[in-house]
C-alpha atoms as a PDB file:
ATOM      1  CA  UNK A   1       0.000   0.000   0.000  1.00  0.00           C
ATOM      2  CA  UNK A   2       0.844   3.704  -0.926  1.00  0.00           C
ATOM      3  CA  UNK A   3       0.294   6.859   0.262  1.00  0.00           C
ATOM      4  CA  UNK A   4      -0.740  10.215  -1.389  1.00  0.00           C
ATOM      5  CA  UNK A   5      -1.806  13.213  -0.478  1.00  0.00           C
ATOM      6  CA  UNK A   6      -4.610  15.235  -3.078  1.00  0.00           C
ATOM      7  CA  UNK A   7      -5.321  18.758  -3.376  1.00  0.00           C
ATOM      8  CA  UNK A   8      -8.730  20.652  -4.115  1.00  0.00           C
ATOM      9  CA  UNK A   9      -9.903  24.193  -3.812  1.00  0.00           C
ATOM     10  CA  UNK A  10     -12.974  22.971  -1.828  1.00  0.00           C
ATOM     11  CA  UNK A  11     -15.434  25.808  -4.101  1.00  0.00           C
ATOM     12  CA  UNK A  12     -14.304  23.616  -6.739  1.00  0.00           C
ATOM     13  CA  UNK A  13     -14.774  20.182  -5.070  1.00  0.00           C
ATOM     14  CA  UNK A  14     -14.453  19.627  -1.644  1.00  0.00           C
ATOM     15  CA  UNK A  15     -14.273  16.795   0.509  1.00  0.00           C
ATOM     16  CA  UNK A  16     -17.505  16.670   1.648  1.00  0.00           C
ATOM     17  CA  UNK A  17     -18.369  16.669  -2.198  1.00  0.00           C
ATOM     18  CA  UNK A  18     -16.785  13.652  -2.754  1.00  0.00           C
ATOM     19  CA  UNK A  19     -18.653  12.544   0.618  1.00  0.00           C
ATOM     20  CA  UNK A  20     -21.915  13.183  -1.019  1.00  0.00           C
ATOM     21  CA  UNK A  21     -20.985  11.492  -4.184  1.00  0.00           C
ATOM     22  CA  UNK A  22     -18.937   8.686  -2.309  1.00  0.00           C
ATOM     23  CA  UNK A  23     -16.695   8.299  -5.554  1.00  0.00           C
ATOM     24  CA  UNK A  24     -15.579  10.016  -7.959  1.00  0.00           C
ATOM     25  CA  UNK A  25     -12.479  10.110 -10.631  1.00  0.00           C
ATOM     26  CA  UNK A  26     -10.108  12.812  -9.975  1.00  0.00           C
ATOM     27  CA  UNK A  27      -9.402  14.188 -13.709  1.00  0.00           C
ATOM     28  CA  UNK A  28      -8.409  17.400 -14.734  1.00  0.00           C
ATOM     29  CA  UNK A  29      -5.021  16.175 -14.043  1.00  0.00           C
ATOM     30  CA  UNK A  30      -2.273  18.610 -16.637  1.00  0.00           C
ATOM     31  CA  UNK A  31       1.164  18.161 -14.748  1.00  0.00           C
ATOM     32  CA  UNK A  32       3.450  15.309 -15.860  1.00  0.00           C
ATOM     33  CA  UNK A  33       5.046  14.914 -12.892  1.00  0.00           C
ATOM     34  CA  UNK A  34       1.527  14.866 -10.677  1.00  0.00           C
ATOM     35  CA  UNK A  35       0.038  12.422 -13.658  1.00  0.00           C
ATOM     36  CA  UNK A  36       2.958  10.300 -13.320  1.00  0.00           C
ATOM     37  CA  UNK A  37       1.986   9.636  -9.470  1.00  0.00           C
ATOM     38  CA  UNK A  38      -1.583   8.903 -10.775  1.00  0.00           C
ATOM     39  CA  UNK A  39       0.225   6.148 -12.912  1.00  0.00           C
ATOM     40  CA  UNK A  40       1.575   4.838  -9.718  1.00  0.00           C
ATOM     41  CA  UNK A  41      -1.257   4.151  -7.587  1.00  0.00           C
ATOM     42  CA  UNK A  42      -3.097   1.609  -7.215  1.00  0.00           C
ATOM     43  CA  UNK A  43      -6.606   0.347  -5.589  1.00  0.00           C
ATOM     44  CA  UNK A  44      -6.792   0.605  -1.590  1.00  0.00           C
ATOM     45  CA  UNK A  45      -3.674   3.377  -1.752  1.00  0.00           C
ATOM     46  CA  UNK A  46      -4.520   5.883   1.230  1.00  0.00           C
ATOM     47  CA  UNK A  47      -5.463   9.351  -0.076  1.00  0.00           C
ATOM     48  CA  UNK A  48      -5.337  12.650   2.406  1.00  0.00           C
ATOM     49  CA  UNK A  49      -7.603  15.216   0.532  1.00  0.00           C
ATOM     50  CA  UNK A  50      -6.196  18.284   1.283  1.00  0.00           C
ATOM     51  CA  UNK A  51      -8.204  21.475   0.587  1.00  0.00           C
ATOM     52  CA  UNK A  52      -5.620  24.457  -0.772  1.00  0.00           C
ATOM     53  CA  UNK A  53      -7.148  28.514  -1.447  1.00  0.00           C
ATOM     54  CA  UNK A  54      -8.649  28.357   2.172  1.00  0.00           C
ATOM     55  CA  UNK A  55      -7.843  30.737   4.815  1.00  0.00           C
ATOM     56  CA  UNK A  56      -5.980  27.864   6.846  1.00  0.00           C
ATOM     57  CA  UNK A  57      -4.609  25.416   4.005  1.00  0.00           C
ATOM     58  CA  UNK A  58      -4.487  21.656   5.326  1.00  0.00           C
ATOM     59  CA  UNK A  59      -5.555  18.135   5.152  1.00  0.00           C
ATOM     60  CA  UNK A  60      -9.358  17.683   6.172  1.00  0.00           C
ATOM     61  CA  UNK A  61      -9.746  13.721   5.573  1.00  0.00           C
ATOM     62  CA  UNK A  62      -9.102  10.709   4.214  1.00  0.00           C
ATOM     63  CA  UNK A  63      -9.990   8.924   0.950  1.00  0.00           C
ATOM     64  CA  UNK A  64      -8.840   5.321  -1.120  1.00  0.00           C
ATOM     65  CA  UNK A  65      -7.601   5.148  -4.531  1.00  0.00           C
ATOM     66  CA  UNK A  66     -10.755   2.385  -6.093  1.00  0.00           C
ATOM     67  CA  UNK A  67      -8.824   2.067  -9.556  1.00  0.00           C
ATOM     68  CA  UNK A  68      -5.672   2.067 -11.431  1.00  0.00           C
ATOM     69  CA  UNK A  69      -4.860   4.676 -13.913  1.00  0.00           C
ATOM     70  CA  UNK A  70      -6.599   4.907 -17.039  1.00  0.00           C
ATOM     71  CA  UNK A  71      -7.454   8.016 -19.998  1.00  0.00           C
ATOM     72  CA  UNK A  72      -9.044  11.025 -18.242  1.00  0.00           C
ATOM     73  CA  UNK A  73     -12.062  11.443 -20.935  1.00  0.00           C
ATOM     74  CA  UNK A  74     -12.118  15.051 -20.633  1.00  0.00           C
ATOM     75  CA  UNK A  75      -8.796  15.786 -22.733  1.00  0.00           C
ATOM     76  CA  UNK A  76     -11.026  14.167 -25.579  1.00  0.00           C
ATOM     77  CA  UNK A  77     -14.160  16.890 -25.145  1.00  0.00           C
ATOM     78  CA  UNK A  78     -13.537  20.575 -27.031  1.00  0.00           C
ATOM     79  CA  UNK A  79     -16.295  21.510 -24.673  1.00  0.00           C
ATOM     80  CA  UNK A  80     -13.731  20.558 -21.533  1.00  0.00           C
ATOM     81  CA  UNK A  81     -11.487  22.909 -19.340  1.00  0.00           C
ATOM     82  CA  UNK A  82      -8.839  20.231 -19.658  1.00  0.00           C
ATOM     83  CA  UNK A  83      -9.346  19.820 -23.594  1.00  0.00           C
ATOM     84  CA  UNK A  84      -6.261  18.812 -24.664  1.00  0.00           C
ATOM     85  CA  UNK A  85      -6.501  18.731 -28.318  1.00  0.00           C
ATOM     86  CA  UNK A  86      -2.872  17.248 -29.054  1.00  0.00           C
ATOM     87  CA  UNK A  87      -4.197  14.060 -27.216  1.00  0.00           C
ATOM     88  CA  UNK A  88      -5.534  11.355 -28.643  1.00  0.00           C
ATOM     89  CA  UNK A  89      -7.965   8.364 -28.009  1.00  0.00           C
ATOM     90  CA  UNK A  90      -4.983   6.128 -29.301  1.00  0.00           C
ATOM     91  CA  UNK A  91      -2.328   7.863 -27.463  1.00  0.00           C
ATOM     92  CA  UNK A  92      -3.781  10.090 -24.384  1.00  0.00           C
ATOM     93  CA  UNK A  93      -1.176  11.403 -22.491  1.00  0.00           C
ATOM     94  CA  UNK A  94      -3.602  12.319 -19.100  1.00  0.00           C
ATOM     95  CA  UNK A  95      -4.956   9.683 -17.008  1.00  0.00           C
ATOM     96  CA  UNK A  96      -7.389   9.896 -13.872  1.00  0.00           C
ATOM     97  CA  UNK A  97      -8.205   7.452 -10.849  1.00  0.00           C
ATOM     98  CA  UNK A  98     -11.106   6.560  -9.342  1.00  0.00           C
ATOM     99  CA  UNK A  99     -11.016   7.779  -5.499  1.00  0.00           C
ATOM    100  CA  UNK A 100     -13.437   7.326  -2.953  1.00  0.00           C
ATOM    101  CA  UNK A 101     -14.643   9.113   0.205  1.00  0.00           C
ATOM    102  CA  UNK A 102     -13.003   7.416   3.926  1.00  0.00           C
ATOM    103  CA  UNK A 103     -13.532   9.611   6.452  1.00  0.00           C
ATOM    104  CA  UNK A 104     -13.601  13.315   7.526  1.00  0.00           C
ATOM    105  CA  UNK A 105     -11.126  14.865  10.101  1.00  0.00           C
ATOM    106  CA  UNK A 106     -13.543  16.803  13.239  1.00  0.00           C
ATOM    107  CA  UNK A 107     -10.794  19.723  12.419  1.00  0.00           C
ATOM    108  CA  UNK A 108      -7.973  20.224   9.309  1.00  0.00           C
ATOM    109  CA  UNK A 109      -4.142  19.406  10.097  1.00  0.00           C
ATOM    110  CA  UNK A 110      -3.266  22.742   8.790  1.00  0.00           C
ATOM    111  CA  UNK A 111      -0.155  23.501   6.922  1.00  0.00           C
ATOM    112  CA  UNK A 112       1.462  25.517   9.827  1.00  0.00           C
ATOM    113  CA  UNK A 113       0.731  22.170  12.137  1.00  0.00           C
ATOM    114  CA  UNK A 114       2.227  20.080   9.540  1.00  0.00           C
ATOM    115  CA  UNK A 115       4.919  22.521   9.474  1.00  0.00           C
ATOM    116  CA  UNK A 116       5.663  21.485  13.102  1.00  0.00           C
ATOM    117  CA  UNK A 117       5.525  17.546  12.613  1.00  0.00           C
ATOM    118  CA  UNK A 118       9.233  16.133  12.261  1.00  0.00           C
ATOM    119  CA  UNK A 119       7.996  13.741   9.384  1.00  0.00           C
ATOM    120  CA  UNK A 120       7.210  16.357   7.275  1.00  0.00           C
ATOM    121  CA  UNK A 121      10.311  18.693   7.340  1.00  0.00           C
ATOM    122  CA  UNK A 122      11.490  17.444   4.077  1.00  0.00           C
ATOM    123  CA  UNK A 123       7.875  16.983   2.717  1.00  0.00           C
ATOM    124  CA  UNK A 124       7.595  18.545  -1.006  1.00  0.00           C
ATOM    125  CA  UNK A 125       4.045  19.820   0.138  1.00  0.00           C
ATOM    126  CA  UNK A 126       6.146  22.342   2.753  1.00  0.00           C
ATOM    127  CA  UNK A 127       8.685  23.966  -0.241  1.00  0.00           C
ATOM    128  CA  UNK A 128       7.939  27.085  -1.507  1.00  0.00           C
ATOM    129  CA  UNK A 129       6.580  27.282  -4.964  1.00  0.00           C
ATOM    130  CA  UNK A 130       5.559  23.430  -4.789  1.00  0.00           C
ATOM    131  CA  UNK A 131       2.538  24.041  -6.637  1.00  0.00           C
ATOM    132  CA  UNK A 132       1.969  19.640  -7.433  1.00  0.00           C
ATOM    133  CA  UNK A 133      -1.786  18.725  -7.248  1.00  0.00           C
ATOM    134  CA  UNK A 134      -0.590  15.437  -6.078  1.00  0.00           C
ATOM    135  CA  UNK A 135       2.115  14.126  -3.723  1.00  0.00           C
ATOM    136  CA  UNK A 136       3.387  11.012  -2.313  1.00  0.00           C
ATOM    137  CA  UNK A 137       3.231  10.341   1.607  1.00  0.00           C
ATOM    138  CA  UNK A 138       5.164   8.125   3.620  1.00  0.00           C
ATOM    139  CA  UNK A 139       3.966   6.009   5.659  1.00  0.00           C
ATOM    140  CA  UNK A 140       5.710   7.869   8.932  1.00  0.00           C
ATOM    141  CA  UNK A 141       3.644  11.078   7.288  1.00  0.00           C
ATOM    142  CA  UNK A 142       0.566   8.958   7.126  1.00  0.00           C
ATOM    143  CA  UNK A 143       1.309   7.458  10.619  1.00  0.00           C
ATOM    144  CA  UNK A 144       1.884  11.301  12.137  1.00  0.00           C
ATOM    145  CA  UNK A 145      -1.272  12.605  10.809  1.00  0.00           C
ATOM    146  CA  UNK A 146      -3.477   9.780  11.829  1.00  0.00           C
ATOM    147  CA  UNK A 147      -2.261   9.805  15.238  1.00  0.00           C
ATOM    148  CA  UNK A 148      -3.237  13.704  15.068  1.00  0.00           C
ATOM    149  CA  UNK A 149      -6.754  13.511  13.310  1.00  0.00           C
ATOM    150  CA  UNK A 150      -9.928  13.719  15.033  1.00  0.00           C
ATOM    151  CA  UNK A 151     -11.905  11.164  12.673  1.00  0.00           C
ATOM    152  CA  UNK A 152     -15.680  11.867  12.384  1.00  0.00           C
END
């Protein structure tokens, strides 16, 4: 088992959207590095959703990864955000994954408390400028957070 760790602006999608919808496939993806993790996951990999463009940035609770990689349909539409028109069906360069709702924290880990847990002082997710939708957690991160998180 992995461990990742997803960003949303919440008035986009939020956790408790994918709450209400219990599962949903996280496309939009348009980073090679951040579609590269998505190639990397697999089903039952622990997700933190982390909501970013919030007064208090942090991670607000946990979802599963419920499929491997595959095309992300919406670099296909012209009608899309994410249109890609270079791709194509035969060779798509962006993929998605399915991910399902786990659990919601009471409160959000923030970024300045994760700022203050040792197993995050190299984290990517503390460097200025990292701007990756998607980042891998280790399973000391995972470990820290959990034993932090007020699970509702």
């Amino acid at each position: 088992m992995a461990y990742w760790l997803m960003k949303t602006e919440p008035e986009a999608f939020s956790l408790d959207d994918l709450a209400a919808r219990g599962q949903e496939p996280w496309d939009g993806i348009r980073n090679y590095q951040a579609r590269n993790f998505l190639r990397a996951m697999r089903p039952d990999d622990g997700v933190f959703i982390y909501h970013s463009r919030v007064a208090a940035p942090g991670i607000v609770g946990l979802a599963e990864v419920r499929s491997r990689a595959h095309p992300d349909p919406t670099q296909f539409d012209p009608s899309s955000k994410y249109y890609d028109p270079q791709s194509r069906p035969e060779a798509p360069r962006w993929d998605l994954v399915d991910v399902g709702f786990r659990a919601r924290f009471a409160a959000a880990i923030t970024l300045e408390e994760l700022r203050q847990i040792p197993e995050f002082a190299d984290s990517p997710l503390l460097r200025k400028g990292n701007r990756l939708s998607i980042l891998p957690i280790t399973a000391a991160q995972w470990d820290s957070v959990l034993g932090r998180a007020n699970i509702v």
